[in-house]
PDB file of N, CA and C in Angstrom:
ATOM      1  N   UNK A   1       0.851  -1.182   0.000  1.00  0.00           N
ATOM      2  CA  UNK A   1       0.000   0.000   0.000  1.00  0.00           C
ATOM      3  C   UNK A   1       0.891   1.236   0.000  1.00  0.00           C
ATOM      4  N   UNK A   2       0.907   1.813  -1.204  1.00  0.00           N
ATOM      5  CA  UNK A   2       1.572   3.416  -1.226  1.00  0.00           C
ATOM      6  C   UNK A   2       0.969   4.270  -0.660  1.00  0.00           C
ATOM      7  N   UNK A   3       1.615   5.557   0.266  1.00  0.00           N
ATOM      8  CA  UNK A   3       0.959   6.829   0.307  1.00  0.00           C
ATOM      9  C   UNK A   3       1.666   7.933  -0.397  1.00  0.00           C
ATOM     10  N   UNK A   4       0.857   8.768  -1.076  1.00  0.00           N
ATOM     11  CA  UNK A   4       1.649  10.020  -1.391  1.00  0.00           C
ATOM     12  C   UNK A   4       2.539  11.126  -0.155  1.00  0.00           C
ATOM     13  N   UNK A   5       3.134  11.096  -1.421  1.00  0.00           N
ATOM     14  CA  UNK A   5       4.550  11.737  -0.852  1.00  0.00           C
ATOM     15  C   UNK A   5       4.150  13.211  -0.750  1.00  0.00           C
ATOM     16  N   UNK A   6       4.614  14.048   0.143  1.00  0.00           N
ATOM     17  CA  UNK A   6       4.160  15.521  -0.060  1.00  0.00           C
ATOM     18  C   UNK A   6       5.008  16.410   0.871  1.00  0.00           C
ATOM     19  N   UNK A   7       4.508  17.623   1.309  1.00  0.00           N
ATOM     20  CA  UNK A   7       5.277  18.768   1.913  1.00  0.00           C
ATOM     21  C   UNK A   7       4.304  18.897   2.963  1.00  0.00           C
ATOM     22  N   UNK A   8       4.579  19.492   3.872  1.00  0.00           N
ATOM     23  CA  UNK A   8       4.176  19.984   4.811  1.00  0.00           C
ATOM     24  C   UNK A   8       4.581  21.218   5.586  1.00  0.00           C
ATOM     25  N   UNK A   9       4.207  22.205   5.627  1.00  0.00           N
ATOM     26  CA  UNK A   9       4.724  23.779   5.985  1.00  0.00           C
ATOM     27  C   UNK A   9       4.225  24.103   7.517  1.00  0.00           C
ATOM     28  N   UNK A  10       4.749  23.885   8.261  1.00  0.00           N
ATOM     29  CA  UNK A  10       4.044  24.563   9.383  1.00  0.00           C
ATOM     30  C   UNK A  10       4.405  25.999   9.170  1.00  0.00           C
ATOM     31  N   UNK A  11       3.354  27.183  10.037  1.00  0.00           N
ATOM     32  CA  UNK A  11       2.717  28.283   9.357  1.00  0.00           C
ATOM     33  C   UNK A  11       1.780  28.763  10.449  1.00  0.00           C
ATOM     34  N   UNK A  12       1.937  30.201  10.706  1.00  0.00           N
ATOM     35  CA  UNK A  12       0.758  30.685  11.653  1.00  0.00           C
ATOM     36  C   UNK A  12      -0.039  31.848  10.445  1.00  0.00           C
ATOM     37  N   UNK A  13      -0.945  31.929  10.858  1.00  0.00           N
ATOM     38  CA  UNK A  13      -1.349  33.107  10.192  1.00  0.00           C
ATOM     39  C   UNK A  13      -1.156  34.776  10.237  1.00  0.00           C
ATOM     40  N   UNK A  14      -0.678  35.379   9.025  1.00  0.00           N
ATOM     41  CA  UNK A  14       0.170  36.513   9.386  1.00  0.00           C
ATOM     42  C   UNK A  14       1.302  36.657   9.177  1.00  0.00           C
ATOM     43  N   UNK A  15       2.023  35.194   9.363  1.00  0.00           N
ATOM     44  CA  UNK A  15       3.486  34.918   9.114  1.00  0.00           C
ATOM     45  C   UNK A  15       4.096  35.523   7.148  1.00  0.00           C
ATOM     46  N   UNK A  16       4.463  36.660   7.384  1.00  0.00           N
ATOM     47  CA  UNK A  16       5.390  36.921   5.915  1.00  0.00           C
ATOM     48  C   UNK A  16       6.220  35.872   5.571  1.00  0.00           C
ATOM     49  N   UNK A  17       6.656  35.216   6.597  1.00  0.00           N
ATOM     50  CA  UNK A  17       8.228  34.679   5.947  1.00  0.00           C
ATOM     51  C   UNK A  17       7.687  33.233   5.283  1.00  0.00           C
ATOM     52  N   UNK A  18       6.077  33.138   5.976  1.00  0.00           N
ATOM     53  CA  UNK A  18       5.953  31.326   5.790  1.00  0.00           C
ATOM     54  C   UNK A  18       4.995  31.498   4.073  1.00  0.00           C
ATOM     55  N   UNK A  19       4.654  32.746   4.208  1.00  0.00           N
ATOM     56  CA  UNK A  19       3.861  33.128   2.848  1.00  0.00           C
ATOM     57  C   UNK A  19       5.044  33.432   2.294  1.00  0.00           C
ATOM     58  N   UNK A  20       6.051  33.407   2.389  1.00  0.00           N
ATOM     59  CA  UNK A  20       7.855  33.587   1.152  1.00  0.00           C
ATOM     60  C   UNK A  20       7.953  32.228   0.776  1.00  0.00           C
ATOM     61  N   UNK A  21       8.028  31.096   2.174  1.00  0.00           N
ATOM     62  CA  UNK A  21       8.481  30.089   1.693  1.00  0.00           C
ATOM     63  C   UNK A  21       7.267  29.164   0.874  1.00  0.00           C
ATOM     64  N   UNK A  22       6.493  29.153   0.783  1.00  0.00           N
ATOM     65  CA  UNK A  22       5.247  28.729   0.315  1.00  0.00           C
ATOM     66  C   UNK A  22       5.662  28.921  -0.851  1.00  0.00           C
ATOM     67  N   UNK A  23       5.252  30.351  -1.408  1.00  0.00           N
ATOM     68  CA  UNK A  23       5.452  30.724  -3.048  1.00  0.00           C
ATOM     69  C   UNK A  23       6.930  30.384  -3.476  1.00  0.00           C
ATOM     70  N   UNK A  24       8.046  30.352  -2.802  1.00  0.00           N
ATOM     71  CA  UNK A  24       9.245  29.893  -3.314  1.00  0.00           C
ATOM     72  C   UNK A  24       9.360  28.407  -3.417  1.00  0.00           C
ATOM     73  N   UNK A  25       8.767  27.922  -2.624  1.00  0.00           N
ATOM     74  CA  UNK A  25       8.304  26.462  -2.593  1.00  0.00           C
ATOM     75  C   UNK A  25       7.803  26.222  -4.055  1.00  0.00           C
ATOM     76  N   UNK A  26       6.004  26.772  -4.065  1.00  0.00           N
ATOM     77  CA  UNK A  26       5.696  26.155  -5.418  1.00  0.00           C
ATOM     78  C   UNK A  26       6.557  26.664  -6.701  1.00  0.00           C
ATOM     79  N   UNK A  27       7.422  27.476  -6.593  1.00  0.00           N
ATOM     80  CA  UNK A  27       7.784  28.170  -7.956  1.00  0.00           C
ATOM     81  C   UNK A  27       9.096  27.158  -8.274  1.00  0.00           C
ATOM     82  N   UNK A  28       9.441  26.330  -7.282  1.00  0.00           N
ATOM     83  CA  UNK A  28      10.329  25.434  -7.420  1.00  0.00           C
ATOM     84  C   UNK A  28      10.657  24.447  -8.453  1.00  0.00           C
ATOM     85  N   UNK A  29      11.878  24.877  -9.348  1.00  0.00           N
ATOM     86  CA  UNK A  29      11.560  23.589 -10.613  1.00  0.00           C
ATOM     87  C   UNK A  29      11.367  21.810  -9.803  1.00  0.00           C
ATOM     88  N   UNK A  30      10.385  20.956 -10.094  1.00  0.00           N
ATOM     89  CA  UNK A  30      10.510  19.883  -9.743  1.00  0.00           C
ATOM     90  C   UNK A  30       9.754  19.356  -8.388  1.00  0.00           C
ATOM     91  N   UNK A  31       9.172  20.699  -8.433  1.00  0.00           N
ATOM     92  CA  UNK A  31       8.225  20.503  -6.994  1.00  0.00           C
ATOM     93  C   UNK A  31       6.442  20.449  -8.034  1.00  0.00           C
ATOM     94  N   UNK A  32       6.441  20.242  -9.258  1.00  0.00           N
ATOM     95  CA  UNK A  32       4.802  20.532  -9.691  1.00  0.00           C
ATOM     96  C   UNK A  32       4.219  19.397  -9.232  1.00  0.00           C
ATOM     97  N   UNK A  33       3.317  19.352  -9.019  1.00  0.00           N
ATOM     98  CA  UNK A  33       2.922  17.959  -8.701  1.00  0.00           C
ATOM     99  C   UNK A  33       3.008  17.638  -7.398  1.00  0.00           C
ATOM    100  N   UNK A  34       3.698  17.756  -6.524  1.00  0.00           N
ATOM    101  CA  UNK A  34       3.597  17.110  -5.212  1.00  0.00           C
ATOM    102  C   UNK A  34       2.732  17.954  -4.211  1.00  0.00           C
ATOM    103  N   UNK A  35       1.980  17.581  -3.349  1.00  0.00           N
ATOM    104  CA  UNK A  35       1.244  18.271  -2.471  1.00  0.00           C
ATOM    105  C   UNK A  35       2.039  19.224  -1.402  1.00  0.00           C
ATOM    106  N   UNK A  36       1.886  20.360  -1.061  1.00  0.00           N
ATOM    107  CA  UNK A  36       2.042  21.029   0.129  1.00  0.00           C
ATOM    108  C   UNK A  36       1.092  21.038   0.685  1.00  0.00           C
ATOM    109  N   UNK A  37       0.508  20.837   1.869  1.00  0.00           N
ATOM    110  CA  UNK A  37      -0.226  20.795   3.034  1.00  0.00           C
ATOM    111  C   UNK A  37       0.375  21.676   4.045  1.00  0.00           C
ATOM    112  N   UNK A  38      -0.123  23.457   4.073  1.00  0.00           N
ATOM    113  CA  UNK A  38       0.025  24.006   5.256  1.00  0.00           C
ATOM    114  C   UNK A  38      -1.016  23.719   6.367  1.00  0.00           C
ATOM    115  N   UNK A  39      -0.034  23.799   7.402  1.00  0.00           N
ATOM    116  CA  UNK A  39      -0.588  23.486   8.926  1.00  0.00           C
ATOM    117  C   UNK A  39      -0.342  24.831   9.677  1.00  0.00           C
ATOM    118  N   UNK A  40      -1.149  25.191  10.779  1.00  0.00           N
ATOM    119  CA  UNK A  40      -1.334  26.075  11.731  1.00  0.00           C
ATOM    120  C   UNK A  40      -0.370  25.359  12.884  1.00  0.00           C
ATOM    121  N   UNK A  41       0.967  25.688  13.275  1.00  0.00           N
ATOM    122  CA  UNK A  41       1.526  25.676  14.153  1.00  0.00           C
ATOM    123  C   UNK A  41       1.354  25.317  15.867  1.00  0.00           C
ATOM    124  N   UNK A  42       0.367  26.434  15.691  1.00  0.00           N
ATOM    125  CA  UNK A  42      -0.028  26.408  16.978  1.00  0.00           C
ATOM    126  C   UNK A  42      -1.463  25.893  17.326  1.00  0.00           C
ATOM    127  N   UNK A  43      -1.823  25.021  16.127  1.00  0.00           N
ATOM    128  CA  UNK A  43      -3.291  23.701  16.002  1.00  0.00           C
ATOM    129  C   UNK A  43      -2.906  23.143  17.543  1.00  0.00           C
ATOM    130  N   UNK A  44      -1.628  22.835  17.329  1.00  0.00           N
ATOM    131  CA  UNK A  44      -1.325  21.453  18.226  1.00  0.00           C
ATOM    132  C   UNK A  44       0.127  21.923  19.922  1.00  0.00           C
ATOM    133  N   UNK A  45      -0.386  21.311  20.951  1.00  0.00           N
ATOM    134  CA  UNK A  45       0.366  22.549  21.342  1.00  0.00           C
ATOM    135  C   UNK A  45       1.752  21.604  21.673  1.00  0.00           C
ATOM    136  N   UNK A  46       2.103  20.057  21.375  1.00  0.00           N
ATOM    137  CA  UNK A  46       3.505  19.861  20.889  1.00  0.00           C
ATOM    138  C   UNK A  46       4.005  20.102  19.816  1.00  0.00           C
ATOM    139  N   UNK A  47       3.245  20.071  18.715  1.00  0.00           N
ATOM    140  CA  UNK A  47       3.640  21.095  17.400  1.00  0.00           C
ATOM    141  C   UNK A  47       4.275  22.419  17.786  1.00  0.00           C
ATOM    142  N   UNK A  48       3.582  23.267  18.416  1.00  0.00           N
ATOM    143  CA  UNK A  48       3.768  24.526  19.330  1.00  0.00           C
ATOM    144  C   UNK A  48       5.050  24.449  19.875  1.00  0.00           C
ATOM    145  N   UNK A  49       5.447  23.475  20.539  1.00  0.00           N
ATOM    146  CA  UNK A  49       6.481  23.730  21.360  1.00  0.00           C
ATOM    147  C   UNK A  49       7.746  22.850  20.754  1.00  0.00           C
ATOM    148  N   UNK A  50       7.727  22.352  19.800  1.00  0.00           N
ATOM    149  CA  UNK A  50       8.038  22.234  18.286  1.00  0.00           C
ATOM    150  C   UNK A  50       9.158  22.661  17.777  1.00  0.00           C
ATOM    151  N   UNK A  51       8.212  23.661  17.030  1.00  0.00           N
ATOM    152  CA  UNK A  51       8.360  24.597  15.774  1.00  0.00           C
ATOM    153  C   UNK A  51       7.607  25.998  16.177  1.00  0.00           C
ATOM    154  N   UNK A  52       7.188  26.124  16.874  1.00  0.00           N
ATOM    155  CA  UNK A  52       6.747  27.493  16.842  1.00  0.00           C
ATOM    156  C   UNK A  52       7.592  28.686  16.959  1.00  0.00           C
ATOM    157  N   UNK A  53       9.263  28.567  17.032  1.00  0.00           N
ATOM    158  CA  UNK A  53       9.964  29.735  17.457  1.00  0.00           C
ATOM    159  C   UNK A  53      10.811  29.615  16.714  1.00  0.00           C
ATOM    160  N   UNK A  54      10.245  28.500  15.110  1.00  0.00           N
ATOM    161  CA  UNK A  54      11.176  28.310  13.993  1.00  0.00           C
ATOM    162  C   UNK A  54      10.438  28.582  12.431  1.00  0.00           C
ATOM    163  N   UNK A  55       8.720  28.622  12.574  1.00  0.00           N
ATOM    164  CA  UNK A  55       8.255  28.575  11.442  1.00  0.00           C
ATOM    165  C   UNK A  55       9.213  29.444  10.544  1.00  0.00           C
ATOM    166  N   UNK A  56       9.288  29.535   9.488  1.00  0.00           N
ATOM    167  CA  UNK A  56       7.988  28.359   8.998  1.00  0.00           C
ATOM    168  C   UNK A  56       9.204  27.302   9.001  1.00  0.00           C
ATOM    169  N   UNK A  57       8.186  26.089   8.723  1.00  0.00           N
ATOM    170  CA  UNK A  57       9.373  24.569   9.308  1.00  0.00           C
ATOM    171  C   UNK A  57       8.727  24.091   7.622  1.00  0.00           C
ATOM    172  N   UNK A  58       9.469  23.493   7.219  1.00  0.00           N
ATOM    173  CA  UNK A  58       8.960  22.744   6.122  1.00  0.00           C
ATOM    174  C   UNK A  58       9.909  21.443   6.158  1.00  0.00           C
ATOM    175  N   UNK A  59       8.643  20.568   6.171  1.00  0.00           N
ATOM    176  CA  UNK A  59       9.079  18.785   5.942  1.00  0.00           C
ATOM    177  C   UNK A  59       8.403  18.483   4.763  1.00  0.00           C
ATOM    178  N   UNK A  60       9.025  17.138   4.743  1.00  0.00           N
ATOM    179  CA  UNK A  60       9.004  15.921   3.108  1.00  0.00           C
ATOM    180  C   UNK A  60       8.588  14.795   3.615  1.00  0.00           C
ATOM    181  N   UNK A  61       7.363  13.983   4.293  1.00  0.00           N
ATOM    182  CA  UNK A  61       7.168  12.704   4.257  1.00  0.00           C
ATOM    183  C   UNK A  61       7.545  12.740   5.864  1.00  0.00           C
ATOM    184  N   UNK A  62       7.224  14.018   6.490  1.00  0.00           N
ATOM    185  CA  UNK A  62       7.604  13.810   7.733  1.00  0.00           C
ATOM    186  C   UNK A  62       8.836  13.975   8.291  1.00  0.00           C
ATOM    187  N   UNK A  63       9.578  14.451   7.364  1.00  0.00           N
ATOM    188  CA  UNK A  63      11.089  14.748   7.822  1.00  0.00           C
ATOM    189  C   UNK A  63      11.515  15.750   7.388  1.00  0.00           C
ATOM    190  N   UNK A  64      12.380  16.848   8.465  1.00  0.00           N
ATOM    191  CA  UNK A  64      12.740  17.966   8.274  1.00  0.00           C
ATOM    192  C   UNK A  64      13.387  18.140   7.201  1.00  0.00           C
ATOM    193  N   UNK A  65      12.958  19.386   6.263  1.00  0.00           N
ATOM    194  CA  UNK A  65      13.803  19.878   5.459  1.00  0.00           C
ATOM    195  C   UNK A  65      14.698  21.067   5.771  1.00  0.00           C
ATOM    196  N   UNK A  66      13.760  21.949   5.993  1.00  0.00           N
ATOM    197  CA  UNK A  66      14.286  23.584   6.307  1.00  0.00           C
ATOM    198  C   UNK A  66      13.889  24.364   7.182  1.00  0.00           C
ATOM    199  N   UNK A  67      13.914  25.088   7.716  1.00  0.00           N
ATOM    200  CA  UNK A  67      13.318  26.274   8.631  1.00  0.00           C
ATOM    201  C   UNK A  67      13.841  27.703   7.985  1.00  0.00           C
ATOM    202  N   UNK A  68      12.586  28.623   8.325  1.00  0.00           N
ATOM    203  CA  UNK A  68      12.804  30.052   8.155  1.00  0.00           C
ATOM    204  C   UNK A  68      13.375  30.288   7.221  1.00  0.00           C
ATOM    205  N   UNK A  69      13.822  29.979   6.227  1.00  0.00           N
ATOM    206  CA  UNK A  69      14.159  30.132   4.977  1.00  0.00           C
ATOM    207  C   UNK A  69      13.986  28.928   4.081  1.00  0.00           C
ATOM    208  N   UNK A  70      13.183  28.952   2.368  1.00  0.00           N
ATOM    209  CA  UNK A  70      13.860  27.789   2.179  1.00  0.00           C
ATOM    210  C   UNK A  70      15.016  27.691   1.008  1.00  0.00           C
ATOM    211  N   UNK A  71      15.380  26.364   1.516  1.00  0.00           N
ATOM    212  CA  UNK A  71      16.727  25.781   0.964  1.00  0.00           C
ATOM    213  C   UNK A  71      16.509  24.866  -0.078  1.00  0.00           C
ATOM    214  N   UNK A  72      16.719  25.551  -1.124  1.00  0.00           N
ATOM    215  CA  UNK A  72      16.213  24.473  -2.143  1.00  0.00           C
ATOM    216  C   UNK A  72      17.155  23.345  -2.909  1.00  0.00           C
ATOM    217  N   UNK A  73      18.554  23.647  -2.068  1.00  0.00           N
ATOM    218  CA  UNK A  73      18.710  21.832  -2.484  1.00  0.00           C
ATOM    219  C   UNK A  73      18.561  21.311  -1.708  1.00  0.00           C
ATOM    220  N   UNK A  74      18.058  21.676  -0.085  1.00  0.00           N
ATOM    221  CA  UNK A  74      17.071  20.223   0.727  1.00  0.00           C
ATOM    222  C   UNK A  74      16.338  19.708   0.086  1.00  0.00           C
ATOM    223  N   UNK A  75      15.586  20.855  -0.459  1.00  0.00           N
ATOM    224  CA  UNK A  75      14.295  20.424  -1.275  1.00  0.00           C
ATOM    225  C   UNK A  75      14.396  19.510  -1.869  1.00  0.00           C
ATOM    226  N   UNK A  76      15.195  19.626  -3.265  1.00  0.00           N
ATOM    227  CA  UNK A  76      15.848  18.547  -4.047  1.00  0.00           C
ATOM    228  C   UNK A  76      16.340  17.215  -3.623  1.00  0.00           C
ATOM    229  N   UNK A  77      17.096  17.337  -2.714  1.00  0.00           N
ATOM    230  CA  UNK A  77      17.585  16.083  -1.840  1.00  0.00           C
ATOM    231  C   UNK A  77      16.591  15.454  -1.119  1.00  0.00           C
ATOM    232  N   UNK A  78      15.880  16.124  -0.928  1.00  0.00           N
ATOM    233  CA  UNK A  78      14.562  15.539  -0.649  1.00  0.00           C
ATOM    234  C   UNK A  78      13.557  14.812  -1.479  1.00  0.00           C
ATOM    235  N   UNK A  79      13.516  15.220  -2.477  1.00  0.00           N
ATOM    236  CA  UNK A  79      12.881  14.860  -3.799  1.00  0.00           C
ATOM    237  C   UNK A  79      12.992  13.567  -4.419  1.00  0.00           C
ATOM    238  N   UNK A  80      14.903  13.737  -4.164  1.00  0.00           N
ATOM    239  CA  UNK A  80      15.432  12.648  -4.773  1.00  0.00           C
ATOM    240  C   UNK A  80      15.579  11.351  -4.004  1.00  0.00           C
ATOM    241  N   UNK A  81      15.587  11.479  -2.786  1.00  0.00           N
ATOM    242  CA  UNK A  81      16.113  10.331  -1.601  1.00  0.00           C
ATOM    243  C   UNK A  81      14.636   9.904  -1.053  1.00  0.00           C
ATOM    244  N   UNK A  82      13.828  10.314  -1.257  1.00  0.00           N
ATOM    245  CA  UNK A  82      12.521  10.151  -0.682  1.00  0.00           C
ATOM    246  C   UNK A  82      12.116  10.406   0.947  1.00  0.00           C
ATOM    247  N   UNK A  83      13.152  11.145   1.527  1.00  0.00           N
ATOM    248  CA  UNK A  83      13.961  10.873   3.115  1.00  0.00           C
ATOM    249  C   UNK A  83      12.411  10.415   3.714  1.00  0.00           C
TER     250      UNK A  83
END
């Protein structure tokens, strides 16, 4: 049984930097197609205590890629390794 593979952004609302990494995200060659799923940070309050003093956090399949900026050959390395 496969599941899709995707992104995940944690993200508060308001956040400039997590609305940067979002659009730099999708504008990403090699990212069309795969899902981003933003999340509210502070939904959850071990999420909260987390990532909340790092959003935006962006993972791949559940595993960290980047924080507060993104890094787009995590991205890639991510892409490619399936981490």
């Amino acid at each position: 049984m496969s599941r899709e593979r995707g992104f995940a952004l944690y993200s508060r609302p308001g956040c400039h930097l997590c609305e940067d990494m979002l659009a730099a995200l999708a504008a990403l060659p090699g990212t069309a197609g795969v899902p981003i799923e933003v999340l509210d940070v502070d939904a959850d309050p071990a999420t909260r205590a987390r990532y909340g003093h790092k959003i935006p956090v962006l993972l791949f399949d559940g595993e960290l890629v980047c924080h507060g900026r993104l890094d787009a050959e995590e991205v890639h390395k991510a892409l490619a390794t399936g981490r």
